[in-house]
Protein backbone atom coordinates (compact mmCIF):
# COMPACT_ATOMS: atom_id res chain seq x y z
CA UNK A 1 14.73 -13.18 16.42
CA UNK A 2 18.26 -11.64 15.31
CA UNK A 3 16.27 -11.09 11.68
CA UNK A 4 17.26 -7.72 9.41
CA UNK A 5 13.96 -6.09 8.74
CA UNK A 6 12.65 -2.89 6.04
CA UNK A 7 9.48 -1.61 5.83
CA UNK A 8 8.17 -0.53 2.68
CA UNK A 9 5.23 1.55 1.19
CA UNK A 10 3.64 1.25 -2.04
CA UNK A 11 3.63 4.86 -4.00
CA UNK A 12 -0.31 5.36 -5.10
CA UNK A 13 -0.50 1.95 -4.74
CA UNK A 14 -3.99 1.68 -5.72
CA UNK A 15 -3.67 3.38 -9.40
CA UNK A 16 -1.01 0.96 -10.20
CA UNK A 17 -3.61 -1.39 -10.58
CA UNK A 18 -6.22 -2.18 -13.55
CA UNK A 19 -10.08 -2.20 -13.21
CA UNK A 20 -11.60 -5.13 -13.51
CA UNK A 21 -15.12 -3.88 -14.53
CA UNK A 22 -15.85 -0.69 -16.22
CA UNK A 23 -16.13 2.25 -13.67
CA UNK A 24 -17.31 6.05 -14.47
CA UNK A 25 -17.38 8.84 -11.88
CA UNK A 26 -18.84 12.58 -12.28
CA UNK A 27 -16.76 15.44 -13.71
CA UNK A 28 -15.47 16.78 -10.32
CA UNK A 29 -16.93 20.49 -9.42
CA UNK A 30 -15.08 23.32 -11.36
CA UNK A 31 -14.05 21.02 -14.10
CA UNK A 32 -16.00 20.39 -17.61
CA UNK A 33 -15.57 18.37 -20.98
CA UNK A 34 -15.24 20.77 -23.77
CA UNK A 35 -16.43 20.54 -27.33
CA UNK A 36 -13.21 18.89 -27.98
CA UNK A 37 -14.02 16.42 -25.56
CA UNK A 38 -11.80 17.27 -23.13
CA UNK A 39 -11.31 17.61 -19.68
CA UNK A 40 -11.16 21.85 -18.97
CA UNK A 41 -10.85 23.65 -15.69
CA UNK A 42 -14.27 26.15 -15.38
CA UNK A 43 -14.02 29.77 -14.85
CA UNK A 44 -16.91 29.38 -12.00
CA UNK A 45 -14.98 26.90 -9.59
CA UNK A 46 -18.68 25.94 -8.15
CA UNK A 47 -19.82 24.98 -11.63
CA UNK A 48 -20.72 21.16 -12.13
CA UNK A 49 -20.96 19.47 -15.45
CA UNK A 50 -23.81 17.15 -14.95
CA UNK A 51 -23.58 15.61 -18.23
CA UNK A 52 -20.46 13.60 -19.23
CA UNK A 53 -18.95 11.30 -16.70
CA UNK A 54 -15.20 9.97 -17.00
CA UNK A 55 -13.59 6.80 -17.62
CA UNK A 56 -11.40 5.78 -15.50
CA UNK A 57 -8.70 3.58 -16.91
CA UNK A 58 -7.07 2.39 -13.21
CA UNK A 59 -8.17 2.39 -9.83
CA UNK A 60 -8.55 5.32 -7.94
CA UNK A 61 -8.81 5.56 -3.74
CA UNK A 62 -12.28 5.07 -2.62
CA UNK A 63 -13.33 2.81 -5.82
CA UNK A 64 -15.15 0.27 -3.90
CA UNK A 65 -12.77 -2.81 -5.71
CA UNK A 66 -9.45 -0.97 -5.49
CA UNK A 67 -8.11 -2.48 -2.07
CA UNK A 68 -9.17 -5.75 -3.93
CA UNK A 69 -7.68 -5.00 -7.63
CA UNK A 70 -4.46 -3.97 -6.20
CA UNK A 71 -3.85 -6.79 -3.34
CA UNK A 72 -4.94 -9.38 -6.64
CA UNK A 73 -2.04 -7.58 -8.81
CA UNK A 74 0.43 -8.00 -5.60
CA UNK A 75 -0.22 -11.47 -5.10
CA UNK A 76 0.29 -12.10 -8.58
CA UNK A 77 3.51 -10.02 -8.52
CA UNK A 78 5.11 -12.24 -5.05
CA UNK A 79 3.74 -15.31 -7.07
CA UNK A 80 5.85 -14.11 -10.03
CA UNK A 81 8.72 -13.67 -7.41
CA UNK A 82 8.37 -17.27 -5.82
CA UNK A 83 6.58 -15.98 -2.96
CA UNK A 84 3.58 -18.53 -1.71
CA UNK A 85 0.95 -16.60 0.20
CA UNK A 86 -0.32 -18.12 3.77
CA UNK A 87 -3.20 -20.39 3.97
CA UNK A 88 -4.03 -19.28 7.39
CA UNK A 89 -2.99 -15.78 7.15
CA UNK A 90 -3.57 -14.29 3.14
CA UNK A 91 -1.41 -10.97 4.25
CA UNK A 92 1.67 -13.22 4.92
CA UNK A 93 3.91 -14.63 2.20
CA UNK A 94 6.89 -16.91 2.09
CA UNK A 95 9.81 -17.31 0.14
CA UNK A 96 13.13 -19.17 1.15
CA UNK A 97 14.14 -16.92 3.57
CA UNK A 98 11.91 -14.10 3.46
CA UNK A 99 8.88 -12.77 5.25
CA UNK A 100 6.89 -10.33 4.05
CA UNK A 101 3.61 -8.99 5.71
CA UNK A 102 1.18 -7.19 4.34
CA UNK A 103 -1.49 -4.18 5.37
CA UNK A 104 -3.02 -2.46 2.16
CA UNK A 105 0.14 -0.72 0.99
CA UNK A 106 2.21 -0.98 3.78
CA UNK A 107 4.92 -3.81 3.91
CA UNK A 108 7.19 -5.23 6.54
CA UNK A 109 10.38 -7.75 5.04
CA UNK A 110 11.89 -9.88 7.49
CA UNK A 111 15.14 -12.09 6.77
CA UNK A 112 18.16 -13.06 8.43
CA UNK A 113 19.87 -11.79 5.90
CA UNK A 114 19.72 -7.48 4.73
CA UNK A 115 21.63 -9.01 1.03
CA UNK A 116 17.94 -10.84 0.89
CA UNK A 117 15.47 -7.96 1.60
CA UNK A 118 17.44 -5.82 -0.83
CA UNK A 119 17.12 -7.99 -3.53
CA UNK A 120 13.31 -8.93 -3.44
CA UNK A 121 12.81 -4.98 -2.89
CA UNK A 122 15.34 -4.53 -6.08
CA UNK A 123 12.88 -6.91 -7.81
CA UNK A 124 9.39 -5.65 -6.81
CA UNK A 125 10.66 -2.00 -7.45
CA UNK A 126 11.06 -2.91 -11.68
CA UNK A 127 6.76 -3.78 -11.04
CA UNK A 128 5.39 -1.40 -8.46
CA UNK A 129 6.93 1.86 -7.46
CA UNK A 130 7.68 1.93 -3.57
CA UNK A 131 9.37 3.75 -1.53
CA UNK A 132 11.49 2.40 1.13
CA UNK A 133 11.30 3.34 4.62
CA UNK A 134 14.64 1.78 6.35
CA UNK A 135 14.78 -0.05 9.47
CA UNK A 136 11.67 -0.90 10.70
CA UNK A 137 11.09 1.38 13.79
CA UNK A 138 7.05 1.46 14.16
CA UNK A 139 4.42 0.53 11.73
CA UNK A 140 0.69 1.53 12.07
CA UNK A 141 1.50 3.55 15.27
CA UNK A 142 3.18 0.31 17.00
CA UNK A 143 6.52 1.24 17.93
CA UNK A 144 9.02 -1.71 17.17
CA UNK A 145 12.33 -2.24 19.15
CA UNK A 146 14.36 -4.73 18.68
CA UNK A 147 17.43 -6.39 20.58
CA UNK A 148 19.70 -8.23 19.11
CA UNK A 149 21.65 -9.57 21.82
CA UNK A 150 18.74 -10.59 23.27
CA UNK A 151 16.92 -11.70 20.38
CA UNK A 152 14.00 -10.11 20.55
CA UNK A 153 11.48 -7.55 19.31
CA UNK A 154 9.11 -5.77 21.62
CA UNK A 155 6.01 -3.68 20.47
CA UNK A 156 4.36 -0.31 21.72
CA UNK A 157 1.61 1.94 20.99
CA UNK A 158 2.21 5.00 22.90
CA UNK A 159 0.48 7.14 20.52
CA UNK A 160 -2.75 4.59 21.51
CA UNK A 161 -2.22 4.75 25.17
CA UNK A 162 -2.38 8.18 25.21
CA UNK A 163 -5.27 8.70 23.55
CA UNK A 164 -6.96 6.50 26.00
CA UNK A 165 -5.89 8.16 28.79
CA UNK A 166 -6.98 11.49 27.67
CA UNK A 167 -10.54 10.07 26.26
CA UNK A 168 -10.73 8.46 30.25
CA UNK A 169 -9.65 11.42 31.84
């Protein structure tokens, strides 16, 4: 596999994306609408305005349909892009010569070619903001190494095989 590879990661990926259904939360502690209707820091930090609730107009981390909202606005983005997304795998898409896989916000590109990568990250960057992480080197606590005499990539989790010893010891 003598491919060039980037990893990638979506900058508050989740707000980029719209709600699809109307979704309120509570005025968080400290914080209260005024009689202007506006959002205004209280002097008692513990103080909790129990009644007006927010709006929110995109999705925030822990909505319950954010991973969903913002995968559905990537796909469409890739789709836009000429990217077809994997029958058998829906966090794998295809274009040409380019590979990209998917974990929430996290992205790996694979190509044989770096002139490739660069450009679909040129073009996803005018949609979504990201921010690229080089080289691909380790991804969700997998180390990566590749070899490209050899042609290959190996994978490690250190990080996971410690923790198992110490949780066995």
């Amino acid at each position: 596999m003598n491919l060039s590879t980037c990893q990638v990661n979506y900058t508050s990926a989740f707000p980029q994306a719209n709600l699809d259904v109307p979704v309120y939360m509570k005025v968080p502690q400290g914080w209260f609408i005024n009689q202007c209707g506006r959002l205004q820091q209280h002097h008692n930090p513990k103080h909790n305005d129990t009644t007006h609730y927010l709006k929110l107009k995109n999705n925030l981390y822990g909505c319950k349909q954010a991973t969903h909202n913002w995968f559905k606005l990537f796909i469409e983005g890739l789709c836009d892009l000429g990217f077809t997304q994997s029958s058998t795998d829906k966090c794998l898409f295809l274009c040409n010569d380019c590979i990209i896989v998917i974990y929430v916000d996290n992205f790996l590109f694979f190509s044989p070619s770096s002139g490739t990568i660069d450009a679909v990250k040129t073009s996803l960057s005018k949609i979504f903001k990201l921010k690229d992480e080089g080289n691909m080197l380790a991804f969700l606590g997998v180390q990566i190494t590749k070899d490209s005499k050899q042609k290959t990539m190996s994978f490690a989790q250190p990080g996971f095989i410690v923790q198992i010893i110490k949780d066995v010891v």
